[in-house]
C-alpha atoms as a PDB file:
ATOM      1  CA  UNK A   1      46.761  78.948 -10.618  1.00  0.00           C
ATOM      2  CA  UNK A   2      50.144  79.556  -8.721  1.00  0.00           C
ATOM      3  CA  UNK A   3      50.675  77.610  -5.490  1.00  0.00           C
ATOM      4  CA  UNK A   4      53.096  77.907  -2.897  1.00  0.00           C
ATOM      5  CA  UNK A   5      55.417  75.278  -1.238  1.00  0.00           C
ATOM      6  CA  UNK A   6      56.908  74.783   2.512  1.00  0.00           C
ATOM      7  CA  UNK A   7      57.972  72.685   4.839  1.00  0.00           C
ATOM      8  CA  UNK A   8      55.474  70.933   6.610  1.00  0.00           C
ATOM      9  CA  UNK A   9      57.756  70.804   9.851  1.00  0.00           C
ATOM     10  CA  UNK A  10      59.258  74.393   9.976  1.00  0.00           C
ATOM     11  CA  UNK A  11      57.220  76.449   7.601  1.00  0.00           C
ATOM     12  CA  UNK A  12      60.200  77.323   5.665  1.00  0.00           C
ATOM     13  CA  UNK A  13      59.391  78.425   1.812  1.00  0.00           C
ATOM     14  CA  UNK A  14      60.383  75.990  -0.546  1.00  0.00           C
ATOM     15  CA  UNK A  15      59.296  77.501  -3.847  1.00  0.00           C
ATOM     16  CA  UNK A  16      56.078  77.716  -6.324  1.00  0.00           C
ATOM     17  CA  UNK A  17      54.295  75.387  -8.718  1.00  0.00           C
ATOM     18  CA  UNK A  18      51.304  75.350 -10.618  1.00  0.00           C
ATOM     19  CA  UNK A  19      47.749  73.553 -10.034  1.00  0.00           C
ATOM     20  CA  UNK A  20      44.150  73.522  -9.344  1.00  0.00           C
ATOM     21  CA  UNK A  21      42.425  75.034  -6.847  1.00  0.00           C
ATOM     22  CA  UNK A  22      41.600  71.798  -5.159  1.00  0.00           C
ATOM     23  CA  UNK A  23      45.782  71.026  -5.069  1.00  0.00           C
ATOM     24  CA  UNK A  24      45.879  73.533  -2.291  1.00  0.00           C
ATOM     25  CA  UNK A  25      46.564  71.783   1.138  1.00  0.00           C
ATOM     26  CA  UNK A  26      47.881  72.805   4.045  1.00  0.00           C
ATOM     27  CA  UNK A  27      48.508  69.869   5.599  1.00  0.00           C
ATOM     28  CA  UNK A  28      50.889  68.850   2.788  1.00  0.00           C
ATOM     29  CA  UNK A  29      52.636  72.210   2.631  1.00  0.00           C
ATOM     30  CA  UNK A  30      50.625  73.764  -0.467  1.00  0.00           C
ATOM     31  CA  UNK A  31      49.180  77.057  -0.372  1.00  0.00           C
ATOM     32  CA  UNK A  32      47.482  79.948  -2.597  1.00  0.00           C
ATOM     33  CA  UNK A  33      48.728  82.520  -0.843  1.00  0.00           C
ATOM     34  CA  UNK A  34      51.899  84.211  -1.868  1.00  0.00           C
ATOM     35  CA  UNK A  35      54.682  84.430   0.326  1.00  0.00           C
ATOM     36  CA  UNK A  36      55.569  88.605   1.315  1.00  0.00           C
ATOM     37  CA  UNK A  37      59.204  90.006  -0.717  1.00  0.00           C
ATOM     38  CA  UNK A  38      61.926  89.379   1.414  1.00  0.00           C
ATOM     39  CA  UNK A  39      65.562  90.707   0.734  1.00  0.00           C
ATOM     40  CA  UNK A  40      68.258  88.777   0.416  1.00  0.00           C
ATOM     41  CA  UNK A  41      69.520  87.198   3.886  1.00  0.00           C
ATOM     42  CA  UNK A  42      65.477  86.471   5.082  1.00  0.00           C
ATOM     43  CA  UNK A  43      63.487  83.929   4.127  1.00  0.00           C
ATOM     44  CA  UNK A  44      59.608  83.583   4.091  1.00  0.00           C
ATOM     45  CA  UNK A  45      57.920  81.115   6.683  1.00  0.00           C
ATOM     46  CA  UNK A  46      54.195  80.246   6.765  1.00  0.00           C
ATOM     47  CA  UNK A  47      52.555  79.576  10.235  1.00  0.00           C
ATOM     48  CA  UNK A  48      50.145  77.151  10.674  1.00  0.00           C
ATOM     49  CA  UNK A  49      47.986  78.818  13.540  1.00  0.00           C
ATOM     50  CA  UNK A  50      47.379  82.295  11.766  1.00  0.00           C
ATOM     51  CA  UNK A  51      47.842  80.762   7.838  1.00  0.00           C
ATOM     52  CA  UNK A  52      49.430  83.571   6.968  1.00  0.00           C
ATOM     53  CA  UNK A  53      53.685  84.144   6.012  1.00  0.00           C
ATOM     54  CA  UNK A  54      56.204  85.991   7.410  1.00  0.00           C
ATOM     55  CA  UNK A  55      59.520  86.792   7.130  1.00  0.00           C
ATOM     56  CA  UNK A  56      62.589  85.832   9.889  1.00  0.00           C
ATOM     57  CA  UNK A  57      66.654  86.617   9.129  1.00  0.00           C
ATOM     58  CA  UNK A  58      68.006  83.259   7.555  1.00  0.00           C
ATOM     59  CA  UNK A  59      70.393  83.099  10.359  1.00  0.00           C
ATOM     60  CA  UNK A  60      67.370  82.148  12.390  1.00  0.00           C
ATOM     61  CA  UNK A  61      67.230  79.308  10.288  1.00  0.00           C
ATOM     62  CA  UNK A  62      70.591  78.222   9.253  1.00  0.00           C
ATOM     63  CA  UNK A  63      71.502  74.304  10.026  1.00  0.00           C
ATOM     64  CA  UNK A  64      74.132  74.010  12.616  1.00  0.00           C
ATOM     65  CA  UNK A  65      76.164  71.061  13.634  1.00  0.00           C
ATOM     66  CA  UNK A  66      75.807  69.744  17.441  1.00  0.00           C
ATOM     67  CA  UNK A  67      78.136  67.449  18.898  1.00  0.00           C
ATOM     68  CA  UNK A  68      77.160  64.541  17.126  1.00  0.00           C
ATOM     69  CA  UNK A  69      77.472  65.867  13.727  1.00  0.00           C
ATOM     70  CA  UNK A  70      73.959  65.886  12.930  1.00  0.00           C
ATOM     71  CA  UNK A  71      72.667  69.119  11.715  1.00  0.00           C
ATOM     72  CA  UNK A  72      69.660  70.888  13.379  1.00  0.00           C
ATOM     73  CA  UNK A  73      67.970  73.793  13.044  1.00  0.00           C
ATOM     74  CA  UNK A  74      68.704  77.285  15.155  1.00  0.00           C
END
């Protein structure tokens, strides 16, 4: 069956693989359920609460640089 990666900390999509049913954990950022299309500039994002995707502007997202020169997240 297709399964469907993200980040464990933001919920950010990562891509899909293939497995078993019993590969699907949410804990460890695996999921059956497909991520919703999103156009180019968006990105899908699964929440942990509701278990269900959605879809946020990648310039939500995009890694800046604070004054230390480590990158974090908008």
């Amino acid at each position: 069956m297709k399964l469907y990666t993200f980040d464990t900390e933001t919920g950010l999509y990562l891509g899909q693989d293939f497995g078993a049913k019993s590969d699907v954990n949410i804990s460890e950022g695996i999921t059956e359920l497909a991520p919703p299309e999103f156009n180019l500039g968006e990105t899908p994002v699964f929440d942990f609460n509701t278990r269900q995707w959605t879809v946020i502007e990648i310039t939500k997202v995009r890694p800046t640089l604070n004054q230390n020169g480590e990158q974090r997240l908008k």
